[in-house]
PDB file of N, CA and C in Angstrom:
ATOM      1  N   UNK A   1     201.907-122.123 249.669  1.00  0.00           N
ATOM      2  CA  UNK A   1     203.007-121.985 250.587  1.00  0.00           C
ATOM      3  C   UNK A   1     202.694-120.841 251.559  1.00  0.00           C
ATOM      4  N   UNK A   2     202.968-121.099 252.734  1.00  0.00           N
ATOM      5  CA  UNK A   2     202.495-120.424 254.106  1.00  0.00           C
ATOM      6  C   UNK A   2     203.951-118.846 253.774  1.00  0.00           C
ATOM      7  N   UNK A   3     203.425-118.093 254.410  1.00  0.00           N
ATOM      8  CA  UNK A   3     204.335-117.365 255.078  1.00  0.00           C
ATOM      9  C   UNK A   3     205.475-117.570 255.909  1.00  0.00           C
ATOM     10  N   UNK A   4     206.596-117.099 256.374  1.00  0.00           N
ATOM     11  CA  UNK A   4     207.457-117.372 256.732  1.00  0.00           C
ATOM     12  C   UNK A   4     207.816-116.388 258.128  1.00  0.00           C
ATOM     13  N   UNK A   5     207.347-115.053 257.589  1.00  0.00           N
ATOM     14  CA  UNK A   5     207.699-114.254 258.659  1.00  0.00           C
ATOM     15  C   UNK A   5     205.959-113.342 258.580  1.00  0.00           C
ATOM     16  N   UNK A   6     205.684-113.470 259.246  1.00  0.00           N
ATOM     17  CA  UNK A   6     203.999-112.124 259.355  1.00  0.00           C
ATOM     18  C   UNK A   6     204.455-111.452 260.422  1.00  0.00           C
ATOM     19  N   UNK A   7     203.410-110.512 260.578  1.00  0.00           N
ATOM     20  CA  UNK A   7     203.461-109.436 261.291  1.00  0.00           C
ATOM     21  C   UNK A   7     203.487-110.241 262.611  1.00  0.00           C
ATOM     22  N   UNK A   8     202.479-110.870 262.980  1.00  0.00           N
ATOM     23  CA  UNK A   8     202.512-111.574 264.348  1.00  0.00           C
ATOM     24  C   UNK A   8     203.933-112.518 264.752  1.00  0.00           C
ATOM     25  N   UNK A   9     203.848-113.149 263.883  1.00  0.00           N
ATOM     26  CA  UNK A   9     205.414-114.003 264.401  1.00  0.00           C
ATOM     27  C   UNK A   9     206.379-112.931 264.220  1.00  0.00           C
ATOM     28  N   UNK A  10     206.642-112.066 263.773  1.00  0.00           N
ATOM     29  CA  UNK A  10     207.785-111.296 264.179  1.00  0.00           C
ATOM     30  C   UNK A  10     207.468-110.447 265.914  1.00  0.00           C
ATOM     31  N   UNK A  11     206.469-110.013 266.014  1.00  0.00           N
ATOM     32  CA  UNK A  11     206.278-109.455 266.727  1.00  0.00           C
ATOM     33  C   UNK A  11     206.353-110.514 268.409  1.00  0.00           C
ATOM     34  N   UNK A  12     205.551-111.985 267.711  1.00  0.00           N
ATOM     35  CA  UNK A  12     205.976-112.886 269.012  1.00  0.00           C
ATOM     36  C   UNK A  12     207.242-113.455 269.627  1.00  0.00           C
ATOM     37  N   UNK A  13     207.993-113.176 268.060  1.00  0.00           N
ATOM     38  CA  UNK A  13     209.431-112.786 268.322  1.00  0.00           C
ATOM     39  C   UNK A  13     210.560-112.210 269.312  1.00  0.00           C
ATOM     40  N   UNK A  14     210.200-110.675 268.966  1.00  0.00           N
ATOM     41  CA  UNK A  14     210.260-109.924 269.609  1.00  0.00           C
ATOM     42  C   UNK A  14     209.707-109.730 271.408  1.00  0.00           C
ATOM     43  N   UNK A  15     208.415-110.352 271.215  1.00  0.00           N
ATOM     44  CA  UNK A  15     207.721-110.621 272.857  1.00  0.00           C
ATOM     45  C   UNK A  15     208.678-111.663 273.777  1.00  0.00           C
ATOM     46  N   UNK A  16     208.915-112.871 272.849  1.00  0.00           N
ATOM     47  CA  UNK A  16     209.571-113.576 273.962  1.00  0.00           C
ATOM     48  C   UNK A  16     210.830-113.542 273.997  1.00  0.00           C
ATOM     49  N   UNK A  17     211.553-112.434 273.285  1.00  0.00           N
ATOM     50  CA  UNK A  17     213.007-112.530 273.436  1.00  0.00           C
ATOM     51  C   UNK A  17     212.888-110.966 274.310  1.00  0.00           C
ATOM     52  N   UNK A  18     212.079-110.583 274.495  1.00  0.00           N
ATOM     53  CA  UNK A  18     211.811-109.388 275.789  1.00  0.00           C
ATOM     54  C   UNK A  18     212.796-109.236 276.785  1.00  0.00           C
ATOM     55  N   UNK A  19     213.728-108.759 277.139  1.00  0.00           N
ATOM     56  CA  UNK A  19     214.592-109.392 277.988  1.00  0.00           C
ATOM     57  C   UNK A  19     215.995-109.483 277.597  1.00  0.00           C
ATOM     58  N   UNK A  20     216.006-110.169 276.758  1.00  0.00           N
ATOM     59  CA  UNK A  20     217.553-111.022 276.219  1.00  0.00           C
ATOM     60  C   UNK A  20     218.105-110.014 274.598  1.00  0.00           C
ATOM     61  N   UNK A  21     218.740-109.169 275.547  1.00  0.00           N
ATOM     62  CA  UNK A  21     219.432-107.904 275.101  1.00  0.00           C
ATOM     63  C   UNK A  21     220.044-108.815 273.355  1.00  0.00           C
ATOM     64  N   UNK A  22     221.306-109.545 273.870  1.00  0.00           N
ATOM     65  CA  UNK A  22     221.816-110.578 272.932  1.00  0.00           C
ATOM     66  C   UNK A  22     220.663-110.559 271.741  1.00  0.00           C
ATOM     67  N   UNK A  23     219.882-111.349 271.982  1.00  0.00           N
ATOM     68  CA  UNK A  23     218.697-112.216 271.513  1.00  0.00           C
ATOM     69  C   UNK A  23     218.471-110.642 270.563  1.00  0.00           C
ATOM     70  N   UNK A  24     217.609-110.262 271.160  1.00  0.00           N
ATOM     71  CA  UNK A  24     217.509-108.919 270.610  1.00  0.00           C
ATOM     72  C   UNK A  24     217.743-108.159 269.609  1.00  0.00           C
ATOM     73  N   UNK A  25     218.871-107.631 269.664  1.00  0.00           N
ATOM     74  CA  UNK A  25     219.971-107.370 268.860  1.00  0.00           C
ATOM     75  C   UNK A  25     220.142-108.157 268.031  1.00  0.00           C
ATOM     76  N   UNK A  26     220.550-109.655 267.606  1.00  0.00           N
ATOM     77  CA  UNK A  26     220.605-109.981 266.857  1.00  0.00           C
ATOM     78  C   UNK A  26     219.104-110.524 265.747  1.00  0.00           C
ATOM     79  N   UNK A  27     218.297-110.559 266.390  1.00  0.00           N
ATOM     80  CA  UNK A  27     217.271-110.217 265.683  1.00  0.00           C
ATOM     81  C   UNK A  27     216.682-109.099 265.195  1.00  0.00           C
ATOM     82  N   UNK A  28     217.269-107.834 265.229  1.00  0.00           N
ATOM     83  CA  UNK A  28     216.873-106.516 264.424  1.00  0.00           C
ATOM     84  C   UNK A  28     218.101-106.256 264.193  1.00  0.00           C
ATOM     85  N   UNK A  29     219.273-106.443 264.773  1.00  0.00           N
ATOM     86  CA  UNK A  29     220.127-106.277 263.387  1.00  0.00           C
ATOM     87  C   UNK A  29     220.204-107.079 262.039  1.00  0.00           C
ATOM     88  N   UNK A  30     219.600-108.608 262.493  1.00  0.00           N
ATOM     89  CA  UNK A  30     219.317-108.879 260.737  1.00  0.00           C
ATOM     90  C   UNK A  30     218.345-108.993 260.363  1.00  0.00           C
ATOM     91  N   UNK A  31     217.466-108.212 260.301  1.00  0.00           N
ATOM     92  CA  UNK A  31     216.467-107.658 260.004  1.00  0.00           C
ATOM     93  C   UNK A  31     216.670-106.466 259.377  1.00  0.00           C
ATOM     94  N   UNK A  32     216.986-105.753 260.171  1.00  0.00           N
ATOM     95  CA  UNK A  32     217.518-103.987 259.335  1.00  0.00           C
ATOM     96  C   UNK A  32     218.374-104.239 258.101  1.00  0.00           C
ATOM     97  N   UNK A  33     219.420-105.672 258.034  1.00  0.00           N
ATOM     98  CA  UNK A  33     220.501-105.643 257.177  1.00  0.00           C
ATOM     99  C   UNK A  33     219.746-106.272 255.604  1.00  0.00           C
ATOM    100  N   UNK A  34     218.638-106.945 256.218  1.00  0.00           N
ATOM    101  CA  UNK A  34     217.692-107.004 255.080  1.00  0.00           C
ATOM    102  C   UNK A  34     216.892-106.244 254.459  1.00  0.00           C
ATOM    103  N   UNK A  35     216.649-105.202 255.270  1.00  0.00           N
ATOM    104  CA  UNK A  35     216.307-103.790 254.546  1.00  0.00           C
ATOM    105  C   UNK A  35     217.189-103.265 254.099  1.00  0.00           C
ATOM    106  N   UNK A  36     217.987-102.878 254.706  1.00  0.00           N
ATOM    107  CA  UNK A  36     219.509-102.061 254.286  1.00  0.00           C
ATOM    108  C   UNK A  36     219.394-102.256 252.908  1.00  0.00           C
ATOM    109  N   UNK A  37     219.734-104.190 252.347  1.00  0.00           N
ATOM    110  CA  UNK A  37     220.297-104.386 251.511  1.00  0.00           C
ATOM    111  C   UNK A  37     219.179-104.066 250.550  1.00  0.00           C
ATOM    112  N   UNK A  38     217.690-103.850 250.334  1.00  0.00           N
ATOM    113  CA  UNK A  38     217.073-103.773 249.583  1.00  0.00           C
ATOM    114  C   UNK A  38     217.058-101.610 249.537  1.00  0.00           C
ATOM    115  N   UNK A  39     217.529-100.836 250.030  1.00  0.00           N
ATOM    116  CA  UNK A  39     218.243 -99.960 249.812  1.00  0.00           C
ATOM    117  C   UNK A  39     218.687-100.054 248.367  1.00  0.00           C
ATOM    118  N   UNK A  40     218.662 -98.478 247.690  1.00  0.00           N
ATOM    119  CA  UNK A  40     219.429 -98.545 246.205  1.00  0.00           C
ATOM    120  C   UNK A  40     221.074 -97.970 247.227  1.00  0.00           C
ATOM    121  N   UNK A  41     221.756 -98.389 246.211  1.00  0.00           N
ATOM    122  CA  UNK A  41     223.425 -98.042 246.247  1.00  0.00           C
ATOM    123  C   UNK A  41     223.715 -96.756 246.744  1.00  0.00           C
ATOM    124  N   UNK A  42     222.927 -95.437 246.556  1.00  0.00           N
ATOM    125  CA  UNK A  42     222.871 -94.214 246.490  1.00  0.00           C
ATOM    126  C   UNK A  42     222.265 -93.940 247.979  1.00  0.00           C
ATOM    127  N   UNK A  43     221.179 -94.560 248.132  1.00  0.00           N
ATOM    128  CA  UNK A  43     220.713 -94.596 249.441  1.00  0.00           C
ATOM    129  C   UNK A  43     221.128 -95.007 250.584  1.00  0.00           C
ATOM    130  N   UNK A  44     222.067 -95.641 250.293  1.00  0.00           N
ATOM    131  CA  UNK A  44     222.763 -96.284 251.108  1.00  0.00           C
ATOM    132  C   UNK A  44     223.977 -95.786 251.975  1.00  0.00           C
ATOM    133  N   UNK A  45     224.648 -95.118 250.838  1.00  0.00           N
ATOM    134  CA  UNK A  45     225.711 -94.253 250.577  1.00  0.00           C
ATOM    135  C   UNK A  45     225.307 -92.690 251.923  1.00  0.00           C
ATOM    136  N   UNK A  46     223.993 -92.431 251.350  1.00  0.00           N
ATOM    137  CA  UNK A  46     223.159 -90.915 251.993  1.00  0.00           C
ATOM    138  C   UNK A  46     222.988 -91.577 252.973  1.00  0.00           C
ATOM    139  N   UNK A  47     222.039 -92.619 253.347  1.00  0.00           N
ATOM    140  CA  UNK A  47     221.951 -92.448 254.782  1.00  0.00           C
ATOM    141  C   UNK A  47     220.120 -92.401 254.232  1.00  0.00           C
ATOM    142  N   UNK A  48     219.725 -92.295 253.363  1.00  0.00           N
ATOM    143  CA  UNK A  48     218.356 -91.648 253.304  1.00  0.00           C
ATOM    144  C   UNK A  48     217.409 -92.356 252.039  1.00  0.00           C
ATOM    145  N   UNK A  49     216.451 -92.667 251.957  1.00  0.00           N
ATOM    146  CA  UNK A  49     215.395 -92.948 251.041  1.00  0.00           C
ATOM    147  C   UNK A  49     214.879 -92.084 249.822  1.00  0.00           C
ATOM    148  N   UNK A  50     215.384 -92.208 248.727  1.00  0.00           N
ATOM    149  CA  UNK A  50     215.486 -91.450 247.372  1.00  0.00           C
ATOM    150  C   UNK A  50     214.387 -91.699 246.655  1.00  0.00           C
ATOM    151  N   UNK A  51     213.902 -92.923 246.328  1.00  0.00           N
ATOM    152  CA  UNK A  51     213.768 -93.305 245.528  1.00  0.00           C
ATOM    153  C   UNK A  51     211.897 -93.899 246.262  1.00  0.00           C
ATOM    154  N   UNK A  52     210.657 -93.836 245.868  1.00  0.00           N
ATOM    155  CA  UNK A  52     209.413 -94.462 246.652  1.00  0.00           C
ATOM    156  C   UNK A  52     209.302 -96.003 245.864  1.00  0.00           C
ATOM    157  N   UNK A  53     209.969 -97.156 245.794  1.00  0.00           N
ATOM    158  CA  UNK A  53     209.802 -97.811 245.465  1.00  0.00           C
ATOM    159  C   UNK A  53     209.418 -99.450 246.142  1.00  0.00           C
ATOM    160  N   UNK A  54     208.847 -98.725 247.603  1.00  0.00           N
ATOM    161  CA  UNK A  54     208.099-100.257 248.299  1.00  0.00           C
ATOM    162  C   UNK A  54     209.072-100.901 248.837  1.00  0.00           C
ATOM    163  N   UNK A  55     210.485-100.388 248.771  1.00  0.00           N
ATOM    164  CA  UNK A  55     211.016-101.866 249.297  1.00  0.00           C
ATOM    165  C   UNK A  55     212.225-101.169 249.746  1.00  0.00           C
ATOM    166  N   UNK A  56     213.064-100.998 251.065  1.00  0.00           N
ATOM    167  CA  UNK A  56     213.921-100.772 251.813  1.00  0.00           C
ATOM    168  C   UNK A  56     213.339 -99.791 253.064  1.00  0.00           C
ATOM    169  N   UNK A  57     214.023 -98.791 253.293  1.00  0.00           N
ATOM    170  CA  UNK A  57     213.408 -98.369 254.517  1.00  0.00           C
ATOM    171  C   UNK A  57     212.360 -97.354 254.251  1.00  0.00           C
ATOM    172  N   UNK A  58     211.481 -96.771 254.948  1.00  0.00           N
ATOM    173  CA  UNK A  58     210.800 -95.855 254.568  1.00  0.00           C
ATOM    174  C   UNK A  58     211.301 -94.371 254.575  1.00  0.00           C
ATOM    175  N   UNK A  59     210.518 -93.497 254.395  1.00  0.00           N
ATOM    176  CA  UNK A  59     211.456 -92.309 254.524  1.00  0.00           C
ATOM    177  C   UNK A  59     211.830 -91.418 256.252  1.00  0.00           C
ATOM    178  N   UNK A  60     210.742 -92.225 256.628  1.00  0.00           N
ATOM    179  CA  UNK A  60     210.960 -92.128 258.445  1.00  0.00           C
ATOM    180  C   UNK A  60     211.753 -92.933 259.267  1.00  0.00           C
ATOM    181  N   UNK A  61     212.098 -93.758 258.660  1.00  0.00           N
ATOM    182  CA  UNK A  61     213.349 -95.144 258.986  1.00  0.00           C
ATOM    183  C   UNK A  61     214.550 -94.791 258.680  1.00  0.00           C
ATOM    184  N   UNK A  62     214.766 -94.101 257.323  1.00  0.00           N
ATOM    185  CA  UNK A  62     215.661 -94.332 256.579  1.00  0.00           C
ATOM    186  C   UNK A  62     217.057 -94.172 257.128  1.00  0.00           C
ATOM    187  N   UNK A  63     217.627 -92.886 257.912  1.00  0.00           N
ATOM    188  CA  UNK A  63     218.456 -92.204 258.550  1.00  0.00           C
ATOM    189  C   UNK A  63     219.004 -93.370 259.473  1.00  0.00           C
ATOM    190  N   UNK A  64     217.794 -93.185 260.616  1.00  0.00           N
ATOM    191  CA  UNK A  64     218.106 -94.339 261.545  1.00  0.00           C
ATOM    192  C   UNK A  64     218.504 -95.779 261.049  1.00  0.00           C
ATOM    193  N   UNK A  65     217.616 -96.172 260.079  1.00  0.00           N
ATOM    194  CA  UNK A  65     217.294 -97.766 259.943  1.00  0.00           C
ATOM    195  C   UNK A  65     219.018 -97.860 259.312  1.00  0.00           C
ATOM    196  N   UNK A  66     219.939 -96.842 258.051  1.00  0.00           N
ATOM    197  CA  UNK A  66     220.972 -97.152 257.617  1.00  0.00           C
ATOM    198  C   UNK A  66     221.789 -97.335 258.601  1.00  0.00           C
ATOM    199  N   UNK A  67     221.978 -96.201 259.509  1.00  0.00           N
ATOM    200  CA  UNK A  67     223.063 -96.017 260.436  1.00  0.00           C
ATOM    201  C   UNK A  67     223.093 -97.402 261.524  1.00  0.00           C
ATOM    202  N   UNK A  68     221.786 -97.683 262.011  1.00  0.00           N
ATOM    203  CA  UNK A  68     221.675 -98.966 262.960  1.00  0.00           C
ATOM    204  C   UNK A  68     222.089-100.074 262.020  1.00  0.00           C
ATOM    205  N   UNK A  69     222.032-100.425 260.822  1.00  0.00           N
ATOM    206  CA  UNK A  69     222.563-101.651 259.893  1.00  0.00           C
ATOM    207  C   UNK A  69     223.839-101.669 259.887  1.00  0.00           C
ATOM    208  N   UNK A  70     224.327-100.410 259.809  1.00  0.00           N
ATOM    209  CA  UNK A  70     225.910-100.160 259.299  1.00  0.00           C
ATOM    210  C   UNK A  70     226.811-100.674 260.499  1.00  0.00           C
ATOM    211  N   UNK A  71     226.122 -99.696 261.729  1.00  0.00           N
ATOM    212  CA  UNK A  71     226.499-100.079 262.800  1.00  0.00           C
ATOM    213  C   UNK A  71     226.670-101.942 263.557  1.00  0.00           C
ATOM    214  N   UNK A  72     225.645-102.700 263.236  1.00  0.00           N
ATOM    215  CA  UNK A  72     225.073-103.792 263.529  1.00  0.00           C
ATOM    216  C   UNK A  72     226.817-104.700 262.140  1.00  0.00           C
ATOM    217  N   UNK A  73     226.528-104.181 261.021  1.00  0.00           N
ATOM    218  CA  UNK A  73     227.379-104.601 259.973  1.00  0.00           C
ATOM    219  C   UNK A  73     228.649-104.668 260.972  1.00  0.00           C
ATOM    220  N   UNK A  74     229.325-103.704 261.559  1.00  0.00           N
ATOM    221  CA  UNK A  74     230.529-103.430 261.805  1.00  0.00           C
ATOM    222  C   UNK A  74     230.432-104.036 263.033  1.00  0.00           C
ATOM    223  N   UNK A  75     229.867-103.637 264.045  1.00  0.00           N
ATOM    224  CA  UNK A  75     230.103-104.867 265.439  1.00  0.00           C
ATOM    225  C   UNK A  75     229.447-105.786 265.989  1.00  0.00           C
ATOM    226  N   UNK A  76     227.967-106.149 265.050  1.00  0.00           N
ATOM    227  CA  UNK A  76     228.048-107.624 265.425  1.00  0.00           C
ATOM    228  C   UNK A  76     226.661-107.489 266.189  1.00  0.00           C
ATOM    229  N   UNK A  77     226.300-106.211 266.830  1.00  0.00           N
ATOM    230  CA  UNK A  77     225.345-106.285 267.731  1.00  0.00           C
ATOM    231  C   UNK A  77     224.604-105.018 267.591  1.00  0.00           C
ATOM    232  N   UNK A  78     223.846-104.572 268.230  1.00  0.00           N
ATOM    233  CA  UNK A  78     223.243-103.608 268.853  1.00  0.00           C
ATOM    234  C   UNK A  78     223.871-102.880 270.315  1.00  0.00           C
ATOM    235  N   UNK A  79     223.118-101.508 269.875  1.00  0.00           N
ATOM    236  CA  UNK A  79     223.399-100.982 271.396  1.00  0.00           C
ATOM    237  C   UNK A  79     221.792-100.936 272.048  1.00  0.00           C
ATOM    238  N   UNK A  80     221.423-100.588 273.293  1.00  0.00           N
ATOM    239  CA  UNK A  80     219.982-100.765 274.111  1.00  0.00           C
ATOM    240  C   UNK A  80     219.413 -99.791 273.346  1.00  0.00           C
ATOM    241  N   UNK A  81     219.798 -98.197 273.461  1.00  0.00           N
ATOM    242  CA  UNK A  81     218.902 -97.965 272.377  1.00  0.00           C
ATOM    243  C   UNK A  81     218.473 -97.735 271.306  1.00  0.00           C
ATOM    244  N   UNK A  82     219.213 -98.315 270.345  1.00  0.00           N
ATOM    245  CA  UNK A  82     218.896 -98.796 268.659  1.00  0.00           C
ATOM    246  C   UNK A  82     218.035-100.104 269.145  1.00  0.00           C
ATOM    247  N   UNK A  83     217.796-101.108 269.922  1.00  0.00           N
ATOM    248  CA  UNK A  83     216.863-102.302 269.925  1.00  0.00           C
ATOM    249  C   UNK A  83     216.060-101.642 270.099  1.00  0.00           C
ATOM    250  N   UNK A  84     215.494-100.637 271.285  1.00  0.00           N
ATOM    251  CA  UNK A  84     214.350 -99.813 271.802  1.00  0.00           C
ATOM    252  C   UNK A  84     213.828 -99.145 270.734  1.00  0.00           C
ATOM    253  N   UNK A  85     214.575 -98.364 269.973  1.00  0.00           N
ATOM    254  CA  UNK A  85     213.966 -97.963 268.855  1.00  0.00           C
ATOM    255  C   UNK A  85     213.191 -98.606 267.984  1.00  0.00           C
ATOM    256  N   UNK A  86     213.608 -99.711 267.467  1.00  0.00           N
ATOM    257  CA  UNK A  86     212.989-100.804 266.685  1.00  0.00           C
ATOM    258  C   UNK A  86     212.007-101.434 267.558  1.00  0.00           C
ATOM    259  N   UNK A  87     211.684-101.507 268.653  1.00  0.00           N
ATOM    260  CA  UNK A  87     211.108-102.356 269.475  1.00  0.00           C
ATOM    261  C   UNK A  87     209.535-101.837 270.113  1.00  0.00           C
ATOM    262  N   UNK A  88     210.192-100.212 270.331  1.00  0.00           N
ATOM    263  CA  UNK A  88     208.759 -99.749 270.878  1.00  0.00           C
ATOM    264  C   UNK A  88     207.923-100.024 270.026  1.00  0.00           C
ATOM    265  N   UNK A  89     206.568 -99.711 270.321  1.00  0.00           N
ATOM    266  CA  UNK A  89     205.298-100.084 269.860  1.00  0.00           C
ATOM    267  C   UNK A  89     205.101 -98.768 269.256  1.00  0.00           C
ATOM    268  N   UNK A  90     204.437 -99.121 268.220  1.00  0.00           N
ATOM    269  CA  UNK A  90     203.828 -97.783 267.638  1.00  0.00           C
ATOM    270  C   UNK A  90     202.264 -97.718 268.146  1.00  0.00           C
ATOM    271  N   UNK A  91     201.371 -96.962 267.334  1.00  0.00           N
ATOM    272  CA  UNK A  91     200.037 -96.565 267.623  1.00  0.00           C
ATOM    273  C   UNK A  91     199.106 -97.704 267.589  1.00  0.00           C
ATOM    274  N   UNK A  92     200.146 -98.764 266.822  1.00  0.00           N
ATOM    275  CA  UNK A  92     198.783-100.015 266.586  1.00  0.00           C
ATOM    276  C   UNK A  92     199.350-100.845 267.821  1.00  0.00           C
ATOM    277  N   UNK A  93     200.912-100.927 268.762  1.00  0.00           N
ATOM    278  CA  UNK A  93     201.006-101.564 269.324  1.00  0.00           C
ATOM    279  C   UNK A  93     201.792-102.539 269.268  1.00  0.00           C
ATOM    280  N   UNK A  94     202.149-102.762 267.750  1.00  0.00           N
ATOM    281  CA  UNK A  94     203.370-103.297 267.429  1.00  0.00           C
ATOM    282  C   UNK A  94     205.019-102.697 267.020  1.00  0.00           C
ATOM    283  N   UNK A  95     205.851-103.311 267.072  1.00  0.00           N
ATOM    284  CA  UNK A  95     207.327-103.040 267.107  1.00  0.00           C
ATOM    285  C   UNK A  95     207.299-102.413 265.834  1.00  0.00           C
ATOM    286  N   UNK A  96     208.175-100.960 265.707  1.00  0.00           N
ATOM    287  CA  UNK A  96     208.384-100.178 264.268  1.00  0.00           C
ATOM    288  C   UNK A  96     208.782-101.131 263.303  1.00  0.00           C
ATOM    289  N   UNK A  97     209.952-102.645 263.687  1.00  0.00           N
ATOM    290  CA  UNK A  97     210.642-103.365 263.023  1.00  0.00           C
ATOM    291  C   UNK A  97     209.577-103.950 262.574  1.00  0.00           C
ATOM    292  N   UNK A  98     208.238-104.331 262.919  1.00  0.00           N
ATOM    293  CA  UNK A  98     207.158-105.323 262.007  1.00  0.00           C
ATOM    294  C   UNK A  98     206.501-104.623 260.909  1.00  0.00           C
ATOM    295  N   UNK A  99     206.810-103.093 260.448  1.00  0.00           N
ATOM    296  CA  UNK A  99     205.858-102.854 259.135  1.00  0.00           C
ATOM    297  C   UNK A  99     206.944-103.441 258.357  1.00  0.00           C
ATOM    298  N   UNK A 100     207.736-103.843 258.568  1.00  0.00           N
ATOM    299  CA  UNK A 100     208.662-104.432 257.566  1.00  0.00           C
ATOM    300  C   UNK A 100     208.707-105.777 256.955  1.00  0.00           C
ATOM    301  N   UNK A 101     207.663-106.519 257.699  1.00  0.00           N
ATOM    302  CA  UNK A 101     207.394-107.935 257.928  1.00  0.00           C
ATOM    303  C   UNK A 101     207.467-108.592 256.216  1.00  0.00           C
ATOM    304  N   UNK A 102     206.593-107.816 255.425  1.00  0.00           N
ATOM    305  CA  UNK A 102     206.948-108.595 253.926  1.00  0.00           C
ATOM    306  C   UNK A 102     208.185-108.559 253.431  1.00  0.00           C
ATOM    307  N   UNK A 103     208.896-107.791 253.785  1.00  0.00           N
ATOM    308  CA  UNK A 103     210.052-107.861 253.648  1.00  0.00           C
ATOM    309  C   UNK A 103     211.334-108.452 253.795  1.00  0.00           C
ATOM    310  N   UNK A 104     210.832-108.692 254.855  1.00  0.00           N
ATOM    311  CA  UNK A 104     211.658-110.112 255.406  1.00  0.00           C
ATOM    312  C   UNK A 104     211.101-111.139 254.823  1.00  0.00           C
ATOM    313  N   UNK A 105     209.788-111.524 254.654  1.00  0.00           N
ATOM    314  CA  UNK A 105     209.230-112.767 254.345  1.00  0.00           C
ATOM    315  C   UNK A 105     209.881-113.255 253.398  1.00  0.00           C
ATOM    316  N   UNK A 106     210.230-111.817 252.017  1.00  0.00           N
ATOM    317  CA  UNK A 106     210.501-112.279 250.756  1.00  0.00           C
ATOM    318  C   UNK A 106     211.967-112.940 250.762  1.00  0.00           C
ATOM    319  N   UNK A 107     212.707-112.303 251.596  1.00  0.00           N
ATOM    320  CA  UNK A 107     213.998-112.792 251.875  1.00  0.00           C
ATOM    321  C   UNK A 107     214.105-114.026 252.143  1.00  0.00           C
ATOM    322  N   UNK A 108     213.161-114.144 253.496  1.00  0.00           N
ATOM    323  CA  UNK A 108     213.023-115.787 254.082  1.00  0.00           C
ATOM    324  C   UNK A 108     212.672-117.210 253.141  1.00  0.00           C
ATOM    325  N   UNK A 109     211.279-116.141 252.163  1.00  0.00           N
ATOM    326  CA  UNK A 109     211.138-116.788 251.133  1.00  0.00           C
ATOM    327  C   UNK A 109     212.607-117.876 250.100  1.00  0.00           C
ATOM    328  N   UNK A 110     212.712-116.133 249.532  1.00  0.00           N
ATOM    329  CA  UNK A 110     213.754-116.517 248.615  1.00  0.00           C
ATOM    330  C   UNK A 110     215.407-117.998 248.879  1.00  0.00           C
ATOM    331  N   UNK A 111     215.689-117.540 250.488  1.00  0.00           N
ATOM    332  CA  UNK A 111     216.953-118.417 251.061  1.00  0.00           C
ATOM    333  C   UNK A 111     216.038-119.959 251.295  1.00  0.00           C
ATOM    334  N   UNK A 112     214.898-119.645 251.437  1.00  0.00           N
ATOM    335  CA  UNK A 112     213.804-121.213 251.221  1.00  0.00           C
ATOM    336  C   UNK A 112     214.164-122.129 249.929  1.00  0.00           C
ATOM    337  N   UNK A 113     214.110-121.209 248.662  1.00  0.00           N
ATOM    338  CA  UNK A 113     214.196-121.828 247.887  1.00  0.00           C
ATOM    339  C   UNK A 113     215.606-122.480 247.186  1.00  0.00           C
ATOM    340  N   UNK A 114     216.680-121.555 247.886  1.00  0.00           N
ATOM    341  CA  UNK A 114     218.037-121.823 247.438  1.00  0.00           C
ATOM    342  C   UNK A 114     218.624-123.202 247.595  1.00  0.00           C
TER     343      UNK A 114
END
């Protein structure tokens, strides 16, 4: 069974919805809300990454990545710059939102099989 989400298709994602604020937004807000939710309870609560266990935000995300979910949770969208944040390119060139890519996959995975 193929992948669902990789680094590249998220990122080509992201390329052709370039533009379309909407579009945007709702593609890294549910994205973040799938990190969020892999967040422990406690972490969630802080705002911050407790725990090094591979799977929710990192400890350089964490602050931001809760507050932009919570936010996204409560109205639905994004603001321009919480997408920008997630969007710029880092050093390799891709969107901060794609080191997250297995992460999503497993999700994508998992609602595959339901």
């Amino acid at each position: 069974m193929s992948a669902i989400v990789t680094r590249e298709s998220l990122q080509a994602m992201i390329d052709n919805n370039h533009g379309n604020t909407a579009k945007l937004a709702t593609i890294i807000g549910r994205a973040l809300l799938v990190i969020f939710n892999n967040q422990t309870a406690g972490e969630k609560s802080a705002n911050q990454t407790n725990v090094d266990n591979g799977i929710g935000f990192t400890g350089a995300d964490s602050h931001s990545g809760c507050i932009t979910a919570k936010y996204f949770l409560k109205h639905g969208t994004l603001l321009d710059w919480q997408i920008d944040r997630w969007i710029k390119p880092n050093v390799k060139g891709v969107a901060r939102i794609v080191k997250y890519h297995s992460q999503l996959n497993a999700a994508a995975e998992a609602r595959r099989t339901v």
